[in-house]
N, C-alpha and C. Protein backbone atom coordinates (compact mmCIF):
# COMPACT_ATOMS: atom_id res chain seq x y z
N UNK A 1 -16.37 20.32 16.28
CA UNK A 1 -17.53 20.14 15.45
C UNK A 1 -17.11 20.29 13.99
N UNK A 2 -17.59 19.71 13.18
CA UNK A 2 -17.47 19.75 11.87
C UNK A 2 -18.34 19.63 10.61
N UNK A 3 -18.83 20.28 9.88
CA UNK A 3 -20.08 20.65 9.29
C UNK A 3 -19.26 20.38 7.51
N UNK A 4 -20.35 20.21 6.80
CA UNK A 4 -20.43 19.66 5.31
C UNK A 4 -20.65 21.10 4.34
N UNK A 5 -19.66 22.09 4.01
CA UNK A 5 -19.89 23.20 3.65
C UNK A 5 -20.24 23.50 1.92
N UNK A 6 -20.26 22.24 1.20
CA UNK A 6 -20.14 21.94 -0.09
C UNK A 6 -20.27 20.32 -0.74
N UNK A 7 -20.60 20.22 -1.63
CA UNK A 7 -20.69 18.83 -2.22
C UNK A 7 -20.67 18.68 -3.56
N UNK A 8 -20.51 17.94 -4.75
CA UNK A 8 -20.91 17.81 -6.17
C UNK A 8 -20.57 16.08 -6.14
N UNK A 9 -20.25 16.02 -7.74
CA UNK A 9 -20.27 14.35 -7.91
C UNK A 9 -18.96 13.90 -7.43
N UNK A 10 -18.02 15.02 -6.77
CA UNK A 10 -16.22 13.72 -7.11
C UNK A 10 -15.61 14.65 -6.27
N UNK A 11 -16.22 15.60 -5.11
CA UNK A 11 -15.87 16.09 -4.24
C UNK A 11 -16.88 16.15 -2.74
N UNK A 12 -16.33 16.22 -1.83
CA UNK A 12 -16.83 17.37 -0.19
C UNK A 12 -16.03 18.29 -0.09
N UNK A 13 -16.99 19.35 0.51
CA UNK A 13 -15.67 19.96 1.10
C UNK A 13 -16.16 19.89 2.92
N UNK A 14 -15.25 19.80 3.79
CA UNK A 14 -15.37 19.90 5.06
C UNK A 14 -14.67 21.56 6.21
N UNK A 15 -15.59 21.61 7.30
CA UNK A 15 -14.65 22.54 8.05
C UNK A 15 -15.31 22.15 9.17
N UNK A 16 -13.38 21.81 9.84
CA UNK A 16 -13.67 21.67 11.14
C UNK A 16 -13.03 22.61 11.89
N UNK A 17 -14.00 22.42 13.05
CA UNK A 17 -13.27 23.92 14.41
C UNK A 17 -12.28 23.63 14.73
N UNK A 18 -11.51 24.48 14.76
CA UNK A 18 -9.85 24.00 16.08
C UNK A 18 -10.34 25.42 17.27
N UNK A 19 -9.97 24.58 18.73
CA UNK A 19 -10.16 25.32 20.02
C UNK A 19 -8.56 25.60 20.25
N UNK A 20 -8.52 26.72 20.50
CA UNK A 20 -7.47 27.10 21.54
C UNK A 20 -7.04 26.59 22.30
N UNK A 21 -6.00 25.71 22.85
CA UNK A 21 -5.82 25.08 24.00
C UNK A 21 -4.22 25.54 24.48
N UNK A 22 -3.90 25.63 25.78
CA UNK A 22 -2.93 25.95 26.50
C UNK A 22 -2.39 24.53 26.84
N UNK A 23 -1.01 24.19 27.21
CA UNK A 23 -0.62 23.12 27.93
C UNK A 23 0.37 23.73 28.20
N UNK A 24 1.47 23.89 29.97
CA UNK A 24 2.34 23.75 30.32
C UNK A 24 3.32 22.80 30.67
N UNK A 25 4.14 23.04 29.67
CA UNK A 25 5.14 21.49 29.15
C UNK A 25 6.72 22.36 29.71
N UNK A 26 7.08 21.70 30.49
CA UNK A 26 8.66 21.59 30.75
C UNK A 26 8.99 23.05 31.38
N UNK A 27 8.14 23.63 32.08
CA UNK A 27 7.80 25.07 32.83
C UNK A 27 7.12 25.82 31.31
N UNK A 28 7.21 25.87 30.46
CA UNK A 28 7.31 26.60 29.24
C UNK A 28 5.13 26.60 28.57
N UNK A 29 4.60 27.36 28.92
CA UNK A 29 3.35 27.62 28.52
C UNK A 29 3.08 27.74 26.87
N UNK A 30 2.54 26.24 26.34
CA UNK A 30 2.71 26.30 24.81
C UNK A 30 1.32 25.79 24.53
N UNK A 31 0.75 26.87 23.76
CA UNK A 31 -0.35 26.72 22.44
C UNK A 31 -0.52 26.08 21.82
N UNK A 32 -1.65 25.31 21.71
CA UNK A 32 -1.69 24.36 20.25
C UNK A 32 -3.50 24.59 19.99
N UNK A 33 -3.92 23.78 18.95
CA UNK A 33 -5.34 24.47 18.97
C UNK A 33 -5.44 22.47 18.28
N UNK A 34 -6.67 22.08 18.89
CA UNK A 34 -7.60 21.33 18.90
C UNK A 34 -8.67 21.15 17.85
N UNK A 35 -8.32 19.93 17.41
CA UNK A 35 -8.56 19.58 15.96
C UNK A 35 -10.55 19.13 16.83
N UNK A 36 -11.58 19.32 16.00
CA UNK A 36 -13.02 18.89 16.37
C UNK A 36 -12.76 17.37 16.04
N UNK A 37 -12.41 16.98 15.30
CA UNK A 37 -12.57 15.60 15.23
C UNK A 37 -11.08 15.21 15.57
N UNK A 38 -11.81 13.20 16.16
CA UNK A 38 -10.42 12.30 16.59
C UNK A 38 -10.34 11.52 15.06
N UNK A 39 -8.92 11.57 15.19
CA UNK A 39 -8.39 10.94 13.71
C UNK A 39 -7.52 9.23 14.64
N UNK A 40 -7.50 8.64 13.30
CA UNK A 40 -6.78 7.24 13.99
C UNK A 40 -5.69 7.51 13.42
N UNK A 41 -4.67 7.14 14.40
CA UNK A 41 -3.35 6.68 13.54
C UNK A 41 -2.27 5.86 13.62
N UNK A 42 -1.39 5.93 12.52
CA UNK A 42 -0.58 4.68 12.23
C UNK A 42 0.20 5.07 12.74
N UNK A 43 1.31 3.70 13.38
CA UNK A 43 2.65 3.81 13.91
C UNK A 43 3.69 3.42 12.82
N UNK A 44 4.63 4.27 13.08
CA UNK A 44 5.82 3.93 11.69
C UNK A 44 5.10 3.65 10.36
N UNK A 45 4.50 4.13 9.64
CA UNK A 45 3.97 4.21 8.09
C UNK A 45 5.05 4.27 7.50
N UNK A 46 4.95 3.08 6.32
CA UNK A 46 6.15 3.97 5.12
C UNK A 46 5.24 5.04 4.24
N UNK A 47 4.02 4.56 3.95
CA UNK A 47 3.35 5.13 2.62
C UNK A 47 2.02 5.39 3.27
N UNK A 48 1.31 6.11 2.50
CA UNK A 48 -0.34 6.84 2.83
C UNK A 48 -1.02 5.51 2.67
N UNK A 49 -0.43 4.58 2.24
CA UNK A 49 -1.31 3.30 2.20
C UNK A 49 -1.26 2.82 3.78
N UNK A 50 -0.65 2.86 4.24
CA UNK A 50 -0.38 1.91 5.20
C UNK A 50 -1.36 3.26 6.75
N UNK A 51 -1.77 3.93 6.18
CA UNK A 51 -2.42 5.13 7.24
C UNK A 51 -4.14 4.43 7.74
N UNK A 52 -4.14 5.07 9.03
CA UNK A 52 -5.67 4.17 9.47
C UNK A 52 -5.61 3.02 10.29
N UNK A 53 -6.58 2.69 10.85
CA UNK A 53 -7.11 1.54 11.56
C UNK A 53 -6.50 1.59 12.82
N UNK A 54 -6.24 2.52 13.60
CA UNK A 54 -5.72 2.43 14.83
C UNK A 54 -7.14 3.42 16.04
N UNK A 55 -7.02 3.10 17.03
CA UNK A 55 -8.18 4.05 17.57
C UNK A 55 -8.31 5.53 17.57
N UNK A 56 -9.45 6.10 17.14
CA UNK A 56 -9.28 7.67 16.98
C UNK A 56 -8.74 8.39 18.29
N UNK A 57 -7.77 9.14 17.81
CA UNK A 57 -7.34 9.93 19.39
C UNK A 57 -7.50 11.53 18.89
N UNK A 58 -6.96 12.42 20.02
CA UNK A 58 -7.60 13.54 19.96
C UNK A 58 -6.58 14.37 19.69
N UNK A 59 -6.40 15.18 18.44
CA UNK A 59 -5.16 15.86 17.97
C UNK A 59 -5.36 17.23 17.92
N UNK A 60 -3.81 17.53 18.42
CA UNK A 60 -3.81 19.25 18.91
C UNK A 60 -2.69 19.60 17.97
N UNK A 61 -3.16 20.16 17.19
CA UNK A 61 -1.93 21.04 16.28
C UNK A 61 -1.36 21.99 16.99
N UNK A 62 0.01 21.84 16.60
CA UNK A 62 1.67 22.77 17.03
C UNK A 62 2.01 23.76 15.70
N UNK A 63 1.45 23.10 14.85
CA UNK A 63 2.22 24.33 13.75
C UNK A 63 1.91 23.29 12.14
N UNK A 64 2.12 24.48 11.41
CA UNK A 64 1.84 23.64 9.90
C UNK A 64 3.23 24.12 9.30
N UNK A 65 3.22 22.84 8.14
CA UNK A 65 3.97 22.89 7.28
C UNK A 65 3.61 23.11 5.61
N UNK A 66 3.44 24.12 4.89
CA UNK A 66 2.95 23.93 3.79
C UNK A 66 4.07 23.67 2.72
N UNK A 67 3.83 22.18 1.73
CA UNK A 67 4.67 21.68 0.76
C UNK A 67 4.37 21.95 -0.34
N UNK A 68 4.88 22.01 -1.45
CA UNK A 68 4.48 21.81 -2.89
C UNK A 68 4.30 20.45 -3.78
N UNK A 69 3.55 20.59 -4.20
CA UNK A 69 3.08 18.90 -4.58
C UNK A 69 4.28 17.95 -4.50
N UNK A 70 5.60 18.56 -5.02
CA UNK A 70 6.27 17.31 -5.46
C UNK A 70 6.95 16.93 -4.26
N UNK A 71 7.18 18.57 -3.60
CA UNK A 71 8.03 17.80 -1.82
C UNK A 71 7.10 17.43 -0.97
N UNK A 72 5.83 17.29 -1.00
CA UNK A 72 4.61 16.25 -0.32
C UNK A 72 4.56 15.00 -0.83
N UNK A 73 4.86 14.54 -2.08
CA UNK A 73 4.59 13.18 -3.04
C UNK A 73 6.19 12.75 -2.18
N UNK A 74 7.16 13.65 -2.49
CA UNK A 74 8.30 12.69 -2.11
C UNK A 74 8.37 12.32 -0.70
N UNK A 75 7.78 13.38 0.46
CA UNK A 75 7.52 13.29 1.97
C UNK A 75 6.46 11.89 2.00
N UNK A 76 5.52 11.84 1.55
CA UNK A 76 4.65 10.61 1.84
C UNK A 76 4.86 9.57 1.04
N UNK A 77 5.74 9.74 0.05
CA UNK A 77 6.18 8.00 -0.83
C UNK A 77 7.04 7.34 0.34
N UNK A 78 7.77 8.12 1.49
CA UNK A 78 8.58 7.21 2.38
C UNK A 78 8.57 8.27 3.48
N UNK A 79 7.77 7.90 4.72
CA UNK A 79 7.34 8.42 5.68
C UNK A 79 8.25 8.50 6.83
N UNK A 80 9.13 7.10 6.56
CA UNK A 80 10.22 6.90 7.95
C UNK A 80 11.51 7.71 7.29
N UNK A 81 11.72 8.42 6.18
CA UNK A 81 12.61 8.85 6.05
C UNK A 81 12.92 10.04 6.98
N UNK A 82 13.67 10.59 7.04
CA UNK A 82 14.29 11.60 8.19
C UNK A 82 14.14 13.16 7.07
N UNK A 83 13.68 14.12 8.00
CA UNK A 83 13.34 15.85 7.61
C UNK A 83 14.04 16.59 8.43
N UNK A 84 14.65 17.91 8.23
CA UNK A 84 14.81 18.39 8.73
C UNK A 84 13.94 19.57 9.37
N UNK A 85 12.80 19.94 8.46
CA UNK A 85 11.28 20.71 8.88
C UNK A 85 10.47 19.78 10.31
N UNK A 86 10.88 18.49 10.08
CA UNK A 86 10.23 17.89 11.26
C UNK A 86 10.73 17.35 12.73
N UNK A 87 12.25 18.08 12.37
CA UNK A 87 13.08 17.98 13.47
C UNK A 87 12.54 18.85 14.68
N UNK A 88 12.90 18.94 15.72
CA UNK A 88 12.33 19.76 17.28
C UNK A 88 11.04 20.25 16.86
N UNK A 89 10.13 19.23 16.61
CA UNK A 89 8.70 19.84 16.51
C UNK A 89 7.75 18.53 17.50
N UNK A 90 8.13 18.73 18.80
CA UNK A 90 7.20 17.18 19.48
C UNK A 90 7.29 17.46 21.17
N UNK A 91 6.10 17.76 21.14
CA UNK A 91 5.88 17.66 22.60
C UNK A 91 4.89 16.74 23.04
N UNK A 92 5.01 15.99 24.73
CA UNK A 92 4.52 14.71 25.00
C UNK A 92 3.26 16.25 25.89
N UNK A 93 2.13 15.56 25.66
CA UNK A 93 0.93 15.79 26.14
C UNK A 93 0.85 14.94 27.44
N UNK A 94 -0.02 15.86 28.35
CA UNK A 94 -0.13 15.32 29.58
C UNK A 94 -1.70 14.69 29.52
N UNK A 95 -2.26 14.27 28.40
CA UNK A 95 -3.16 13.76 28.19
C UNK A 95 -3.07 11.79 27.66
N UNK A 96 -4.19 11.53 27.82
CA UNK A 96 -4.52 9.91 27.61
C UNK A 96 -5.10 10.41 26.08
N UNK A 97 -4.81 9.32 25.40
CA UNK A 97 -4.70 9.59 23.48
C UNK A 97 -5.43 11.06 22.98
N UNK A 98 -4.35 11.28 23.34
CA UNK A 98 -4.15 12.28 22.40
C UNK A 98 -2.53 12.75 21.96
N UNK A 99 -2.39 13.48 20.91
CA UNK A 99 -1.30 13.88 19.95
C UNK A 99 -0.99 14.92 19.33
N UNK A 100 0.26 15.33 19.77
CA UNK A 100 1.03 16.77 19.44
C UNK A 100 1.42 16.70 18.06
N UNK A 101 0.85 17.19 16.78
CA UNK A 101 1.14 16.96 15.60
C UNK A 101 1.39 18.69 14.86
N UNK A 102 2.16 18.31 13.96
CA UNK A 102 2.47 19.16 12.78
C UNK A 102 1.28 18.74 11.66
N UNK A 103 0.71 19.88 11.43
CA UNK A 103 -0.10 19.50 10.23
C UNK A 103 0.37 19.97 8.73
N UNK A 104 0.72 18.77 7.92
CA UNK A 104 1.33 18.90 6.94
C UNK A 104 0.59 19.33 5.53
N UNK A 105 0.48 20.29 4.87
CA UNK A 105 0.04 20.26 4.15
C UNK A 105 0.15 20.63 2.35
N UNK A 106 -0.41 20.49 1.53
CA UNK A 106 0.52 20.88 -0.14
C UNK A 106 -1.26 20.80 -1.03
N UNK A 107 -1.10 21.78 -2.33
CA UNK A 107 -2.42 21.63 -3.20
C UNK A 107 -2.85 20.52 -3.62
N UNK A 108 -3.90 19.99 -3.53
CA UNK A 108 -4.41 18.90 -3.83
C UNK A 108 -4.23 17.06 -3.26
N UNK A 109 -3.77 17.61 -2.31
CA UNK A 109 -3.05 16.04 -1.58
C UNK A 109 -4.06 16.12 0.00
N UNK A 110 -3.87 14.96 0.11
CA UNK A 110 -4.30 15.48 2.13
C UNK A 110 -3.96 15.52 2.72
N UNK A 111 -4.56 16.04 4.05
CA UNK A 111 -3.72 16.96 5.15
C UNK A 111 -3.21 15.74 5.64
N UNK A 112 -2.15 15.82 6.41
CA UNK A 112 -1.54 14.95 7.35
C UNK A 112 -1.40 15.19 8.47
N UNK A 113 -1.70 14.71 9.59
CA UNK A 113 -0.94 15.22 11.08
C UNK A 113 0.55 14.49 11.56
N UNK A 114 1.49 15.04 11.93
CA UNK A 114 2.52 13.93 12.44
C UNK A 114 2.79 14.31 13.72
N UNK A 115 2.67 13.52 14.47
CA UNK A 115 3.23 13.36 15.50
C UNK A 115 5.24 12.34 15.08
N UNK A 116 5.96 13.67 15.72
CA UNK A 116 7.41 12.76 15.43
C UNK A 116 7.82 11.99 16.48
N UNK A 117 7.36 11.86 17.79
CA UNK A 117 8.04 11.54 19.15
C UNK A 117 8.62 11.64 19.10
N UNK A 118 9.45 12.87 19.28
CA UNK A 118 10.90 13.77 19.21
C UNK A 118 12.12 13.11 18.28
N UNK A 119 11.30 12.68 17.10
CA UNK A 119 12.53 12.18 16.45
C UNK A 119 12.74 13.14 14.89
N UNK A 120 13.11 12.63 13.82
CA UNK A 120 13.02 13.81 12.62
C UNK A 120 12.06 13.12 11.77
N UNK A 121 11.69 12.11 12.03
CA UNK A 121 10.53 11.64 10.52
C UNK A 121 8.87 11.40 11.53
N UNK A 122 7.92 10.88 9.98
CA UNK A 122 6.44 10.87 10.67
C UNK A 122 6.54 9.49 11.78
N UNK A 123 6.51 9.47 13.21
CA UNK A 123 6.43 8.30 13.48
C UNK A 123 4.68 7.90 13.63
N UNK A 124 3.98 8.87 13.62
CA UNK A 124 2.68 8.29 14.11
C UNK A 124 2.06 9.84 12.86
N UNK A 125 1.08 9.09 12.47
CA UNK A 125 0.85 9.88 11.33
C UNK A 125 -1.09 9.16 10.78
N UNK A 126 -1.85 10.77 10.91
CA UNK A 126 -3.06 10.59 10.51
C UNK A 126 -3.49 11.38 9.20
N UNK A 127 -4.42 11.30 8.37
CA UNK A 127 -5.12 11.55 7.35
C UNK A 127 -6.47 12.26 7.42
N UNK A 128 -6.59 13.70 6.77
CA UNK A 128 -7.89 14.12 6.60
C UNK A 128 -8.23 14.20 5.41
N UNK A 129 -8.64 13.49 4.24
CA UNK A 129 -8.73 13.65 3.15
C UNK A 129 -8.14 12.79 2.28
């Protein structure tokens, strides 16, 4: 669920719930918590332009990353580039669309989710903001 906690002329602000969720992946019992809303997302993005228009699926955050403006501007000017923060961060869900993402985040930019499919850059990558 997600509720409208603020407004003026050149902002929202939003908060959405994340649920607790369990999944047992590879014998290994791992946590992630459940984003209220489905986000759409892009396959292989280079840039925040190219984010959107794919069907909303249902995203379970693994862990965040917090950046500073300029290593977020340089992370999303080229998306297929390779990280080492986004290396062994990807597990396959035993679910139909839905996505194991890192939620990326830095002041004043928007959040990102990535799903890497076990590789080191964003391969599938959504937008809150």
């Amino acid at each position: 669920m997600s509720e409208i906690l603020a407004y003026c002329s050149d902002c929202l602000i939003l908060r959405f719930s994340l649920v607790e969720r369990s999944f047992r992946i590879g014998g290994v019992e791992i946590s992630m918590r459940e984003l209220s809303a489905r986000l759409p997302f892009a396959r292989k993005p280079v840039t925040l332009a190219d984010l959107g228009g794919g069907a909303p699926e249902r995203v379970f955050i693994m862990g965040r990353v917090e950046l500073d403006g300029p290593a977020f501007d340089q992370f999303a000017g080229n998306l297929t580039l390779g990280c080492d923060w986004l290396e062994k961060r990807c597990y396959a869900l035993p679910l139909a669309d839905a996505r194991a993402c890192t939620m990326v985040t830095a002041p004043g930019r928007p959040i990102l989710m990535v799903d890497t499919q076990g590789s080191n850059y964003a391969r599938y990558v959504a937008r809150l903001g």
